[in-house]
C-alpha atoms as a PDB file:
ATOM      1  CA  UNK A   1      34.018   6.062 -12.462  1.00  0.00           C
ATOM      2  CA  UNK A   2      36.407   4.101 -14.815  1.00  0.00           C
ATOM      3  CA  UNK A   3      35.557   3.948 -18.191  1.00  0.00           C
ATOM      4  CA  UNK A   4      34.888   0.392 -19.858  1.00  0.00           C
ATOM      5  CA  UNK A   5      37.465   0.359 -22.576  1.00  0.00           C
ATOM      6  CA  UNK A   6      36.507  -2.684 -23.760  1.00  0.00           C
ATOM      7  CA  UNK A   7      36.000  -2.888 -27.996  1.00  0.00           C
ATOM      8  CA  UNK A   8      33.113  -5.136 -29.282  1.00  0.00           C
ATOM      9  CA  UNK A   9      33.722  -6.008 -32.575  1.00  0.00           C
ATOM     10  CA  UNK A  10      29.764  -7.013 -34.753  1.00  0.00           C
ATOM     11  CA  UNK A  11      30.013  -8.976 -37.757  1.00  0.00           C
ATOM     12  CA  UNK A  12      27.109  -8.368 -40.177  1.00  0.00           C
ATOM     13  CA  UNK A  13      26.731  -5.042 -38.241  1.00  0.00           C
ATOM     14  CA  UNK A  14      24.319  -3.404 -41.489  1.00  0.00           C
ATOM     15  CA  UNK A  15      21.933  -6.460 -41.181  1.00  0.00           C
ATOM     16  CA  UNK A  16      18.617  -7.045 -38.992  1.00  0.00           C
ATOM     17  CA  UNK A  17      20.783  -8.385 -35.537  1.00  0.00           C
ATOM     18  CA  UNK A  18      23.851  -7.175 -35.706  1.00  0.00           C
ATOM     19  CA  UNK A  19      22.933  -3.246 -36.762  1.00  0.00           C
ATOM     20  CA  UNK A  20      20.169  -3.330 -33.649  1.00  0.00           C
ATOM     21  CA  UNK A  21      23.572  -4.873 -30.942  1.00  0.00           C
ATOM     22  CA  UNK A  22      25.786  -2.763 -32.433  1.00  0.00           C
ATOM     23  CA  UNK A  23      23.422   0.694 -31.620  1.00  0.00           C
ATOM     24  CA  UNK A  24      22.890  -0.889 -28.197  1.00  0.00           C
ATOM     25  CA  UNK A  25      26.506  -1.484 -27.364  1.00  0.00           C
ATOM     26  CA  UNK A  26      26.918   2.340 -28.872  1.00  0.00           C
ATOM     27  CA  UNK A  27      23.852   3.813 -26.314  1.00  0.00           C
ATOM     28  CA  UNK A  28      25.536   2.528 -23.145  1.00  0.00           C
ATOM     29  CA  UNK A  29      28.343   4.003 -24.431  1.00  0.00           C
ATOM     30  CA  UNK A  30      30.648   0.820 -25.026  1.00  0.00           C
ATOM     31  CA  UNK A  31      33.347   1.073 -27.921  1.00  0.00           C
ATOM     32  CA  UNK A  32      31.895  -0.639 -31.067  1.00  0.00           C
ATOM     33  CA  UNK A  33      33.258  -2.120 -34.230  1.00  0.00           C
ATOM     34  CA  UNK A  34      31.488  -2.734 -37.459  1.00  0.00           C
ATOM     35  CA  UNK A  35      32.791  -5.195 -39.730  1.00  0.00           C
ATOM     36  CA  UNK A  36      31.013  -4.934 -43.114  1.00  0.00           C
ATOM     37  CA  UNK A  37      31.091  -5.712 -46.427  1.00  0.00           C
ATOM     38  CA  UNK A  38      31.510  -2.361 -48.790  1.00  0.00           C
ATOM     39  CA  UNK A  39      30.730   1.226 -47.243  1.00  0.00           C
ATOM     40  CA  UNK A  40      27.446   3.105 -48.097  1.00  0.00           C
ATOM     41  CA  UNK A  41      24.515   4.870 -46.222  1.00  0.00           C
ATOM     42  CA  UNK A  42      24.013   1.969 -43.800  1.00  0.00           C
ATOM     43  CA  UNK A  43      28.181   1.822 -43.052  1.00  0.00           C
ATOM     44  CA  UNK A  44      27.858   5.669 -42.908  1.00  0.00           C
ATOM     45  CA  UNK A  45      25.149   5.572 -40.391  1.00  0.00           C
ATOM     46  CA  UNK A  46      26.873   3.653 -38.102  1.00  0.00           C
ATOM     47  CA  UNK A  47      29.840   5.744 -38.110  1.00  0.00           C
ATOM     48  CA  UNK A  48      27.950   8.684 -37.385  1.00  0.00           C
ATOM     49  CA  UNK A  49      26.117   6.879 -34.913  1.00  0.00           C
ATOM     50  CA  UNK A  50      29.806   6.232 -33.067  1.00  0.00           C
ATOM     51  CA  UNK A  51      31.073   3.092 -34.513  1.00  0.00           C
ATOM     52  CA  UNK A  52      34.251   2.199 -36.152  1.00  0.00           C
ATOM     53  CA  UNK A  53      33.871   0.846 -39.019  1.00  0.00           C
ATOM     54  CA  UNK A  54      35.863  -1.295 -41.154  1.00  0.00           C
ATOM     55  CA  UNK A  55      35.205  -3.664 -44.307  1.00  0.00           C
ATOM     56  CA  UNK A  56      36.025  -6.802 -44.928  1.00  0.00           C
ATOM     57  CA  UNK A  57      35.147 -10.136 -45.938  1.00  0.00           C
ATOM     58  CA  UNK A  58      34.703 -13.014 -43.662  1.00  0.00           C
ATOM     59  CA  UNK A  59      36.352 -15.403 -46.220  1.00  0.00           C
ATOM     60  CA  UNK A  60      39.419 -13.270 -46.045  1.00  0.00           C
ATOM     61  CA  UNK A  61      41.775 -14.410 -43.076  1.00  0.00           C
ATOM     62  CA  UNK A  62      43.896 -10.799 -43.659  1.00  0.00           C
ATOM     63  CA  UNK A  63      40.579  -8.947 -43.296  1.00  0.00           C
ATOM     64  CA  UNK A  64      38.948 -10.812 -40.735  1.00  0.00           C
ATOM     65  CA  UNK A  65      42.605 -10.682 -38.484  1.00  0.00           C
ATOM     66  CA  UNK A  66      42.632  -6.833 -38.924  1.00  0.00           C
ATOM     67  CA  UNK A  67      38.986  -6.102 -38.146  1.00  0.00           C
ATOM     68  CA  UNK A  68      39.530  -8.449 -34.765  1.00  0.00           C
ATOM     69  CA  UNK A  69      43.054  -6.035 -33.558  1.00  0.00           C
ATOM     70  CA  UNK A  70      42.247  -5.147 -29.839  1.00  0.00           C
ATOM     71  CA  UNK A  71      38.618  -6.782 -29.614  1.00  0.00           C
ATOM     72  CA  UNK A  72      37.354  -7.910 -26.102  1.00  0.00           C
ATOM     73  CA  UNK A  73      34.704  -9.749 -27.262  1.00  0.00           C
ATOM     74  CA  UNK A  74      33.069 -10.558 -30.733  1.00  0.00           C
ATOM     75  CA  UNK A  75      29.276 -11.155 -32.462  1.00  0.00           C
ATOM     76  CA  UNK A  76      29.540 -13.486 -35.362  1.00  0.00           C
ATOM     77  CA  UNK A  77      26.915 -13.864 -37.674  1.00  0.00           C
ATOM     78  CA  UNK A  78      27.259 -15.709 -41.392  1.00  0.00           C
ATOM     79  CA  UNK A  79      24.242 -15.557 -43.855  1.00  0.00           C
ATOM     80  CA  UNK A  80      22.515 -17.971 -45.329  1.00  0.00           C
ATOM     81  CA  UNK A  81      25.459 -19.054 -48.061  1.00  0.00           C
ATOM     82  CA  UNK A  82      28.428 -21.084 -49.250  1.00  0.00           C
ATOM     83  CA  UNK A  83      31.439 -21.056 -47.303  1.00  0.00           C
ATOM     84  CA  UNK A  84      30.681 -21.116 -43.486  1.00  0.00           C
ATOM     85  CA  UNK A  85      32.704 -23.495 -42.365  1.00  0.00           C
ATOM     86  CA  UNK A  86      35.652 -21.981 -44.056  1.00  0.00           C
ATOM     87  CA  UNK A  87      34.850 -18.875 -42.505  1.00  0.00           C
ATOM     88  CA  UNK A  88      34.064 -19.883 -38.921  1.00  0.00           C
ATOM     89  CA  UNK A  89      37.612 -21.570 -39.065  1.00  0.00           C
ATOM     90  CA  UNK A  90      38.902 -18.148 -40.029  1.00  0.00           C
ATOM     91  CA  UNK A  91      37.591 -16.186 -37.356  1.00  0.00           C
ATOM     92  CA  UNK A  92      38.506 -19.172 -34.604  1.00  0.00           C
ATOM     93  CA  UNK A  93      42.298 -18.743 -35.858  1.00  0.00           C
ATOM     94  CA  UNK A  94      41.951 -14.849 -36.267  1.00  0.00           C
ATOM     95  CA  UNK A  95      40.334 -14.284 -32.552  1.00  0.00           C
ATOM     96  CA  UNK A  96      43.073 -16.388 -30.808  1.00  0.00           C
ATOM     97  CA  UNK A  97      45.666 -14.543 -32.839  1.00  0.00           C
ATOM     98  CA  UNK A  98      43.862 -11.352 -31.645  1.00  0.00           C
ATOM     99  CA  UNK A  99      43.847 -12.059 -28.180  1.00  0.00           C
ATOM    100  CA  UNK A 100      40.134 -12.058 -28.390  1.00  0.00           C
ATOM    101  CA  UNK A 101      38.277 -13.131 -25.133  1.00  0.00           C
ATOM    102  CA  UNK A 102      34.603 -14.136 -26.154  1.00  0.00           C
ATOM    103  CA  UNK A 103      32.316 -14.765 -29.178  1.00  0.00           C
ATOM    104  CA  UNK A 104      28.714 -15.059 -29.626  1.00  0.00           C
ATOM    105  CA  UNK A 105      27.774 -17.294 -32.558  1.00  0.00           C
ATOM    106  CA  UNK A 106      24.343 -16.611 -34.309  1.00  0.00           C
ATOM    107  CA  UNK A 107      23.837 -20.516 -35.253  1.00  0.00           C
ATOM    108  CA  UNK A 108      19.927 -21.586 -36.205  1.00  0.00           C
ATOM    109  CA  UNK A 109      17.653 -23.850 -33.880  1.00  0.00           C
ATOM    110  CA  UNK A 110      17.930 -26.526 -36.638  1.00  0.00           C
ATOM    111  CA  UNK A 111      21.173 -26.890 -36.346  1.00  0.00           C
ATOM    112  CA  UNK A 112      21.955 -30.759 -35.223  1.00  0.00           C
ATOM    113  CA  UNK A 113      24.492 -33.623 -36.606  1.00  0.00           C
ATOM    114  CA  UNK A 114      21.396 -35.340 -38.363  1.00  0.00           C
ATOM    115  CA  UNK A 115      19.982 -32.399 -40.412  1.00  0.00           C
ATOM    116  CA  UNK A 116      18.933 -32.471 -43.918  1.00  0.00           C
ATOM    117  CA  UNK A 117      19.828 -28.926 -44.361  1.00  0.00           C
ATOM    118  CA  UNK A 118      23.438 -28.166 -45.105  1.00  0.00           C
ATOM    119  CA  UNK A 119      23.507 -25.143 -43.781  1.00  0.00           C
ATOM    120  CA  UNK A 120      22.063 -27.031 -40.394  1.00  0.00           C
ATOM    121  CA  UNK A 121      24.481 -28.964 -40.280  1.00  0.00           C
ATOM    122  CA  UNK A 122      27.487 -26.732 -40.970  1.00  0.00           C
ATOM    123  CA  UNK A 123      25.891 -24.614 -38.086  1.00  0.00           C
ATOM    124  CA  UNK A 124      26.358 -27.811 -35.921  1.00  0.00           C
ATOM    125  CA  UNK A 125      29.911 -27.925 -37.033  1.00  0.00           C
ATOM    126  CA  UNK A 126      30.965 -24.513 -36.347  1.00  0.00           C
ATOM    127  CA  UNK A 127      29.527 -24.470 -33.070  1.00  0.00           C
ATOM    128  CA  UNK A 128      31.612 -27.515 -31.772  1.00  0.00           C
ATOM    129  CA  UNK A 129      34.627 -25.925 -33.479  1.00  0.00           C
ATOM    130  CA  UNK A 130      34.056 -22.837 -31.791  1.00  0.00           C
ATOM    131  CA  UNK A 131      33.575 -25.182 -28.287  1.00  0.00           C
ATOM    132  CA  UNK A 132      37.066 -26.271 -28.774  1.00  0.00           C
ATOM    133  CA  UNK A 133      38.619 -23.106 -28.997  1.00  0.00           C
ATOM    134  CA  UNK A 134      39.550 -20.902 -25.285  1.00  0.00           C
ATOM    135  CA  UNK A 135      37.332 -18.526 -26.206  1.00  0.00           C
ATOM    136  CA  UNK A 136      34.062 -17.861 -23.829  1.00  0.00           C
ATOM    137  CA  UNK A 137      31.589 -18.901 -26.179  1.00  0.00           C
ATOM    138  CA  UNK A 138      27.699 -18.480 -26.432  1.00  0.00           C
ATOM    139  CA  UNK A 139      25.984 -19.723 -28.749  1.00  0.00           C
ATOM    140  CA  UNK A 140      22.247 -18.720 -29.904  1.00  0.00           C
ATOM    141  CA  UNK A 141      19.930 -20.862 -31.954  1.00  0.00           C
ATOM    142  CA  UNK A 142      16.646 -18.424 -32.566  1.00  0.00           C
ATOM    143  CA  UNK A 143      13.253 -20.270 -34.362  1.00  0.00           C
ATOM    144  CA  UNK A 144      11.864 -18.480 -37.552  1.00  0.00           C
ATOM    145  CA  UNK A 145      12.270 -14.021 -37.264  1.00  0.00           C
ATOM    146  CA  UNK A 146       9.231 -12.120 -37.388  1.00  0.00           C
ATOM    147  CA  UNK A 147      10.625 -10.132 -40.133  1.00  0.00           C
ATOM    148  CA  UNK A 148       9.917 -13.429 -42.023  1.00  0.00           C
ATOM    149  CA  UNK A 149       6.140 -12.215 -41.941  1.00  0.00           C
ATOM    150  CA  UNK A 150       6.676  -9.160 -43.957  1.00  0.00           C
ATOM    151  CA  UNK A 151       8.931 -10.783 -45.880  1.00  0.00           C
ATOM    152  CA  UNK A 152       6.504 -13.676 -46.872  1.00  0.00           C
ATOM    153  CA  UNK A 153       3.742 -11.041 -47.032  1.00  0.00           C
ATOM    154  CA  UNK A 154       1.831  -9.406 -50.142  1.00  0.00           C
ATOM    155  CA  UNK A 155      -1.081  -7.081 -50.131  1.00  0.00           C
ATOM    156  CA  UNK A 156      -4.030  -7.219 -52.453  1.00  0.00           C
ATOM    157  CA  UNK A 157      -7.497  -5.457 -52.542  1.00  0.00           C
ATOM    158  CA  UNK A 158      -7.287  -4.640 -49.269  1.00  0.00           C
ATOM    159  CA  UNK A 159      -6.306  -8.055 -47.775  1.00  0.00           C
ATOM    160  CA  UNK A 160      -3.459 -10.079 -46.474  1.00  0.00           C
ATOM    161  CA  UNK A 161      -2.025 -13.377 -47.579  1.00  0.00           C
ATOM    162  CA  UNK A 162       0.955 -15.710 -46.397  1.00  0.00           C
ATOM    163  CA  UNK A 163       1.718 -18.298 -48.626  1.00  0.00           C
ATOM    164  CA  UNK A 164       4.117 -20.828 -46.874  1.00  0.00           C
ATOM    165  CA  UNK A 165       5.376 -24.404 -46.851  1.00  0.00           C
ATOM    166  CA  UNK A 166       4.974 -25.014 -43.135  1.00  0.00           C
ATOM    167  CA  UNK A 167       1.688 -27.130 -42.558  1.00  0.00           C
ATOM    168  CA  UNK A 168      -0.331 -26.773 -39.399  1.00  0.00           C
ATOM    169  CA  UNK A 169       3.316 -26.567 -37.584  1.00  0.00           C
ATOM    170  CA  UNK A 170       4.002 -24.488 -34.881  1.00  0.00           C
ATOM    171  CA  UNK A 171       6.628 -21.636 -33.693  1.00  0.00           C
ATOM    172  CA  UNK A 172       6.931 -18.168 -31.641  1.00  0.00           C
ATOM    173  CA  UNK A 173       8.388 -15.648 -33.838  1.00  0.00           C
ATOM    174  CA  UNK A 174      11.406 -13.903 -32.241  1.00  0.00           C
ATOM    175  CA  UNK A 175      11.900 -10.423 -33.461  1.00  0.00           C
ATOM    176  CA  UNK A 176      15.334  -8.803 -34.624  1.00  0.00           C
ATOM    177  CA  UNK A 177      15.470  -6.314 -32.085  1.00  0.00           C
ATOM    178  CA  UNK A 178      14.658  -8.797 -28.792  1.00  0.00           C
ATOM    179  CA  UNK A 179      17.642 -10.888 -30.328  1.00  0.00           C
ATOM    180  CA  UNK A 180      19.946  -8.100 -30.851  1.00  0.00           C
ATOM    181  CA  UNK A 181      19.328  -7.149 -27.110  1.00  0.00           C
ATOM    182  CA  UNK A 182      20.357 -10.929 -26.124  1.00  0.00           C
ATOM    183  CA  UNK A 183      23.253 -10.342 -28.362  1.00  0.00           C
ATOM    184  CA  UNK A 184      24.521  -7.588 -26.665  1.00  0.00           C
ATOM    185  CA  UNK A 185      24.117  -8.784 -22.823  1.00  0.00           C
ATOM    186  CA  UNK A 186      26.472 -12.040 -23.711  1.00  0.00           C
ATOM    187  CA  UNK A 187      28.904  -9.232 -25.537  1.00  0.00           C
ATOM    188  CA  UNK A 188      28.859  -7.765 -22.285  1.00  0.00           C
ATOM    189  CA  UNK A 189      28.571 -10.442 -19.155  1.00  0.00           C
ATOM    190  CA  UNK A 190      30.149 -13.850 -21.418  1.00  0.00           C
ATOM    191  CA  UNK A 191      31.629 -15.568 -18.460  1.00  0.00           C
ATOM    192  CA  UNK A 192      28.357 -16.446 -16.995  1.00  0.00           C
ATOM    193  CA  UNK A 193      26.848 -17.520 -20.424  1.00  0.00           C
ATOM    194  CA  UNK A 194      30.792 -19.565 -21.373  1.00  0.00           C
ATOM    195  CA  UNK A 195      29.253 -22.774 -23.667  1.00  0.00           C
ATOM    196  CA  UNK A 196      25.998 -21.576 -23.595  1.00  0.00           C
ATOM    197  CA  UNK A 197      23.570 -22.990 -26.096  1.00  0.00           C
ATOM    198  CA  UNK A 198      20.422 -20.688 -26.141  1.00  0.00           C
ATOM    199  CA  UNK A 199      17.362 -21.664 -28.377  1.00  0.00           C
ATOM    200  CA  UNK A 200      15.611 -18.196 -28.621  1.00  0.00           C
ATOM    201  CA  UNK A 201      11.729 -17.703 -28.790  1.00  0.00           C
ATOM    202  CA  UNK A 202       8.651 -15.118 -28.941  1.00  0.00           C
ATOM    203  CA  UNK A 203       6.586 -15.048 -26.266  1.00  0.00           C
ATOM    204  CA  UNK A 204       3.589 -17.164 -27.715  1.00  0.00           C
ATOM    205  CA  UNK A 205       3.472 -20.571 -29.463  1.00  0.00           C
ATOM    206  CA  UNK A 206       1.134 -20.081 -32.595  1.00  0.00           C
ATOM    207  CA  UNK A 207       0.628 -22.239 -36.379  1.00  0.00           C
ATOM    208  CA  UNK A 208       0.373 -19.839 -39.312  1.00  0.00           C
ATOM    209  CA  UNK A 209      -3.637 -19.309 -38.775  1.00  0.00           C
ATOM    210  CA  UNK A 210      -2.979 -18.254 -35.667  1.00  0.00           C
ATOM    211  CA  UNK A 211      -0.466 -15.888 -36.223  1.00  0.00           C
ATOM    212  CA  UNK A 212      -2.593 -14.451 -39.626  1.00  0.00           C
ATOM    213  CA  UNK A 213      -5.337 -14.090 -37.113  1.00  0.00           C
ATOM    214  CA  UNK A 214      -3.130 -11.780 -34.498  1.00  0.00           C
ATOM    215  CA  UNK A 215      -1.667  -9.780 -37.499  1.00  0.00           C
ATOM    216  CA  UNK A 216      -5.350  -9.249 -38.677  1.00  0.00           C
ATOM    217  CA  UNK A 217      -6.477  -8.102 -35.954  1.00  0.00           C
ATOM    218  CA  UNK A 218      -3.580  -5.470 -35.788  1.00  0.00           C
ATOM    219  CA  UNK A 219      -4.001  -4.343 -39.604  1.00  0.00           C
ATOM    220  CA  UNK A 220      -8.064  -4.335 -39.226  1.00  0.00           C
ATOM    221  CA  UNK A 221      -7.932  -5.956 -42.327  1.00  0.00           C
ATOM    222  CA  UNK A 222      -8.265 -10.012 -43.494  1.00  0.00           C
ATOM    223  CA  UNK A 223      -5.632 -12.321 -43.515  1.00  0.00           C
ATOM    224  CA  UNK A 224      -5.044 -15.475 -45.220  1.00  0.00           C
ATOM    225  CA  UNK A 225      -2.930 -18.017 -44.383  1.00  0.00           C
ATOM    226  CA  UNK A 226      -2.109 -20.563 -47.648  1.00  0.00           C
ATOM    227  CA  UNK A 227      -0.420 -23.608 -47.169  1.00  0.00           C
ATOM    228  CA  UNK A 228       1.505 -24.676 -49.945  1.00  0.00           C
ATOM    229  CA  UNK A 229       3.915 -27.613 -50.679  1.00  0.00           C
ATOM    230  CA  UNK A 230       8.217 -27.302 -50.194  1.00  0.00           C
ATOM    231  CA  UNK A 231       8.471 -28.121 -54.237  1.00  0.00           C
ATOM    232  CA  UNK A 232       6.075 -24.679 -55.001  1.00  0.00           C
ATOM    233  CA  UNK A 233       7.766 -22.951 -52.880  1.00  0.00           C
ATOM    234  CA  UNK A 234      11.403 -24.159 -53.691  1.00  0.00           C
ATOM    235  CA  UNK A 235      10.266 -23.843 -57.368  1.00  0.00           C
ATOM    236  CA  UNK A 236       9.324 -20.196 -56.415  1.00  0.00           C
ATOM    237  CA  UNK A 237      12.534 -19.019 -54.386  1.00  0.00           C
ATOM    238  CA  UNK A 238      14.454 -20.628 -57.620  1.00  0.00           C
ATOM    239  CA  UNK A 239      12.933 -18.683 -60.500  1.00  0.00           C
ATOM    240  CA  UNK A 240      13.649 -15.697 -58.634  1.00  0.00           C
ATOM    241  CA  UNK A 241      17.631 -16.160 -58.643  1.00  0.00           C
ATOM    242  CA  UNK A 242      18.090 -16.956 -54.707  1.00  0.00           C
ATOM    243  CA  UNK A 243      21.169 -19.613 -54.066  1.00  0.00           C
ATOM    244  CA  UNK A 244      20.666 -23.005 -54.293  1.00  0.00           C
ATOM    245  CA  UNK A 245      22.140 -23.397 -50.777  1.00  0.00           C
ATOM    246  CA  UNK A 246      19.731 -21.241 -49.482  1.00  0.00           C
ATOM    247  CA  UNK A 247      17.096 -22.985 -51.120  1.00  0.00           C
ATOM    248  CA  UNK A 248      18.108 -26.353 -50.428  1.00  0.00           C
ATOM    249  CA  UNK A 249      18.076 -24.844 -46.264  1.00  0.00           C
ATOM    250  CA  UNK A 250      14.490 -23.058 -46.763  1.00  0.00           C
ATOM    251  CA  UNK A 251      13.045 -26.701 -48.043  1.00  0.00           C
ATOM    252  CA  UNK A 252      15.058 -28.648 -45.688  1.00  0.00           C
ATOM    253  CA  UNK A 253      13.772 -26.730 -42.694  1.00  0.00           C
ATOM    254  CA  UNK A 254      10.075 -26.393 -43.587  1.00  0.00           C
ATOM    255  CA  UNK A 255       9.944 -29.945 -43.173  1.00  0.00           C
ATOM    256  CA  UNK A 256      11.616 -29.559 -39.730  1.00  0.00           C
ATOM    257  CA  UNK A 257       9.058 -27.004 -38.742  1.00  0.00           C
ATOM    258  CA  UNK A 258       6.581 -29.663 -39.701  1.00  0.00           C
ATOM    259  CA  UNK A 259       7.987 -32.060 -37.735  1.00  0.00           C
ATOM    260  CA  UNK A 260       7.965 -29.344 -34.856  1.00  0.00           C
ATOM    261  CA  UNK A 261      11.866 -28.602 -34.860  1.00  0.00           C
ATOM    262  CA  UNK A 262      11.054 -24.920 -34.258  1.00  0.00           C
ATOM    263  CA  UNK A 263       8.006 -25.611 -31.734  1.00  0.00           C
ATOM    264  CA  UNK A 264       7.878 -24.073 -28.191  1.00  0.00           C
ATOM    265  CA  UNK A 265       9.143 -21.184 -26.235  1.00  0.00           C
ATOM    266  CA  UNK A 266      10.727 -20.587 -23.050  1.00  0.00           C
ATOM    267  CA  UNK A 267      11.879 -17.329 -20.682  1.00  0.00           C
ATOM    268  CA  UNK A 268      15.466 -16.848 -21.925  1.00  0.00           C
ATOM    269  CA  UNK A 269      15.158 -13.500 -24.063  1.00  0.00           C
ATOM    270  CA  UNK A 270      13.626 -12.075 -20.908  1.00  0.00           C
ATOM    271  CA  UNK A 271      16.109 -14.062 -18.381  1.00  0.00           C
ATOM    272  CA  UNK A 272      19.272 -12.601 -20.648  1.00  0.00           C
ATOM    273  CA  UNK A 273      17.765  -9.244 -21.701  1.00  0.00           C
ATOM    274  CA  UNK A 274      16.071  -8.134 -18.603  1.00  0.00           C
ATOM    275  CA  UNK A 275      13.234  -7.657 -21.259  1.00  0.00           C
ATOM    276  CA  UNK A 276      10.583  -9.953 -22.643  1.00  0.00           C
ATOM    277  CA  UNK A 277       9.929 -10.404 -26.210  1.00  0.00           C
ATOM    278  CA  UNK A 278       7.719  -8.683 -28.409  1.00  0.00           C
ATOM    279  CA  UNK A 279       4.578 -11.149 -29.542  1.00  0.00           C
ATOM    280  CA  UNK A 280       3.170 -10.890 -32.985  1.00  0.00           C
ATOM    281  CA  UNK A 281       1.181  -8.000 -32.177  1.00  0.00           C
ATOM    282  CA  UNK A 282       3.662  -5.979 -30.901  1.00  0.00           C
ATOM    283  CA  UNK A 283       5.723  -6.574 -33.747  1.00  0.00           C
ATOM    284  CA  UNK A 284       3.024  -5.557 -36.218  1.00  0.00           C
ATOM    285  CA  UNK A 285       2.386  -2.485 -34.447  1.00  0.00           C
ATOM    286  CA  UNK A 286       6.090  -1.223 -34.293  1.00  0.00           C
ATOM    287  CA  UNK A 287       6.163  -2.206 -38.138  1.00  0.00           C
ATOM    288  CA  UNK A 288       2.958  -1.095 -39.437  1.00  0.00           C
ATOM    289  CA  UNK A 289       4.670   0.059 -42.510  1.00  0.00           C
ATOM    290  CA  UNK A 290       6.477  -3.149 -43.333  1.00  0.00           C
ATOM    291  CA  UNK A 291       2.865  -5.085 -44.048  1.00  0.00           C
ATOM    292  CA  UNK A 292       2.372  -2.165 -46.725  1.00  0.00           C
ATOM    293  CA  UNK A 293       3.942  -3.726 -49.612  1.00  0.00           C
ATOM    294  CA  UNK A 294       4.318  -7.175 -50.631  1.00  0.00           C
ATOM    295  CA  UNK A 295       7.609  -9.003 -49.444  1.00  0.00           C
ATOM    296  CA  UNK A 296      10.742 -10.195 -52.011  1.00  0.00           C
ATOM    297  CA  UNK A 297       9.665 -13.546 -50.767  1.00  0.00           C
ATOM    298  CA  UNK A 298       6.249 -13.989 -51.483  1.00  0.00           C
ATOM    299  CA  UNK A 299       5.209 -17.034 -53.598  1.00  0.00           C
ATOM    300  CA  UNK A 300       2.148 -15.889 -55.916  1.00  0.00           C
ATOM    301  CA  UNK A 301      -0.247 -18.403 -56.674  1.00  0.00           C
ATOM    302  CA  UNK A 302       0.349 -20.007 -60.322  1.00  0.00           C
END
């Protein structure tokens, strides 16, 4: 049998989706790159898991054109900060240099021309930038992450308690590890997903009562769910150093979820997977540990 000598390059290849597409690509034994930002114990994992790995930033056209040499096909993934724009425009100009075939573009499923949020809207941007390049493009637009639980999440006496801006809106968490496997299938088959524009979704539509209820009744333990308003929380995220564009985007898109921006699910993970997505009990159970300790997010109650 030949061997598929194709080279997926992963962007953000240490973080929550691209680390869990990169170790896929690796275990059916595809040739993986990992672009990241500075080497220690997560870079070092990854090389001994089989990756290459090289750093660089994603603001830096030299970098960025180096890391992309001999890619097939790319996963790119920006956090939540200044400058992505700038550095989607990079990578457009750096693939085509490269040669590269396809991207897939981790965008959010805010993302429209008439957001508040400017990070919304710069995903909006990117993504028709990216339309008007040759390159086979997919784009995926998940709702809020699980992980947002434990990171939202504190501990005390013996009980639970989620403290969020949100209202009585309504989403299905979508775990890392069920978008990482989407990730990886449009690495690997991106002609039949070309201009794709995939909103990703859990399994089951729940409000924040809801979903304290299914994590209770995982943990055997109480959970609260605490509304509070976008300024406390804003206030919160603030005093604790986080960027003011990430901040301004957390506020922003609370009211969305309100307003049922991130509402509803649908059969793509499985459809593009061959797997369906992990509900919030499933995710509790294969993170037990996580709901141990109180998240970095967590707004305490003044």
């Amino acid at each position: 049998m030949t061997r598929d000598e194709r080279l997926f390059l992963v962007t953000g290849a240490t973080g929550k989706t691209g680390g869990g597409a990169i170790r896929l690509l690796l275990e059916q034994g595809y040739r993986a790159r990992a672009m990241v930002h500075r080497e220690d114990e997560r870079s070092r994992a990854l090389a001994e898991a089989g990756a290459e790995v090289v750093v660089a930033d994603l603001h830096d056209l030299d970098g960025v054109s180096v890391a992309l040499q001999g890619v097939t096909g790319a996963y790119f993934c920006h956090p939540i900060l200044p400058g992505l724009v700038e550095s989607t425009v990079i990578f457009a100009q750096a693939a085509t240099e490269a040669g590269v075939r396809s991207v897939v573009n981790m965008s959010q499923i805010s993302a429209r021309r008439e957001a508040a949020s400017n990070a919304a809207r710069q995903h909006w941007l990117c993504q028709r930038l990216l339309d008007r390049t040759n390159l086979l493009t997919a784009h995926i637009r998940p709702t809020f992450f699980a992980e947002w639980l434990t990171s939202c999440w504190e501990t005390r006496d013996g009980e639970g308690y989620l403290r969020l801006p949100f209202g009585e809106g309504r989403h299905a968490p979508i775990a890392a590890a069920d978008q990482s496997r989407v990730i990886a299938a449009l690495l690997l088959n991106p002609e039949l997903h070309d201009r794709a524009d995939y909103s990703l979704h859990g399994p089951v539509e729940q409000n924040h009562h809801e979903i304290a209820a299914a994590i209770s009744a995982v943990l055997g333990c109480p959970v609260h769910y605490e509304p509070i308003s976008v300024e406390e929380f804003a206030t919160s995220m603030l005093e604790r150093g986080y960027d003011e564009h990430l901040v301004q985007h957390l506020s922003c898109v609370a009211i969305d979820y309100r307003n049922g921006v991130f509402a509803g699910t649908n059969d793509i993970v499985e459809k593009v997977s061959g797997r369906p997505p992990l509900s919030v009990e499933q995710f509790v159970g294969e993170n037990r540990s996580a709901f141990s300790a109180s998240g970095p997010r967590f707004v305490p109650a003044r």
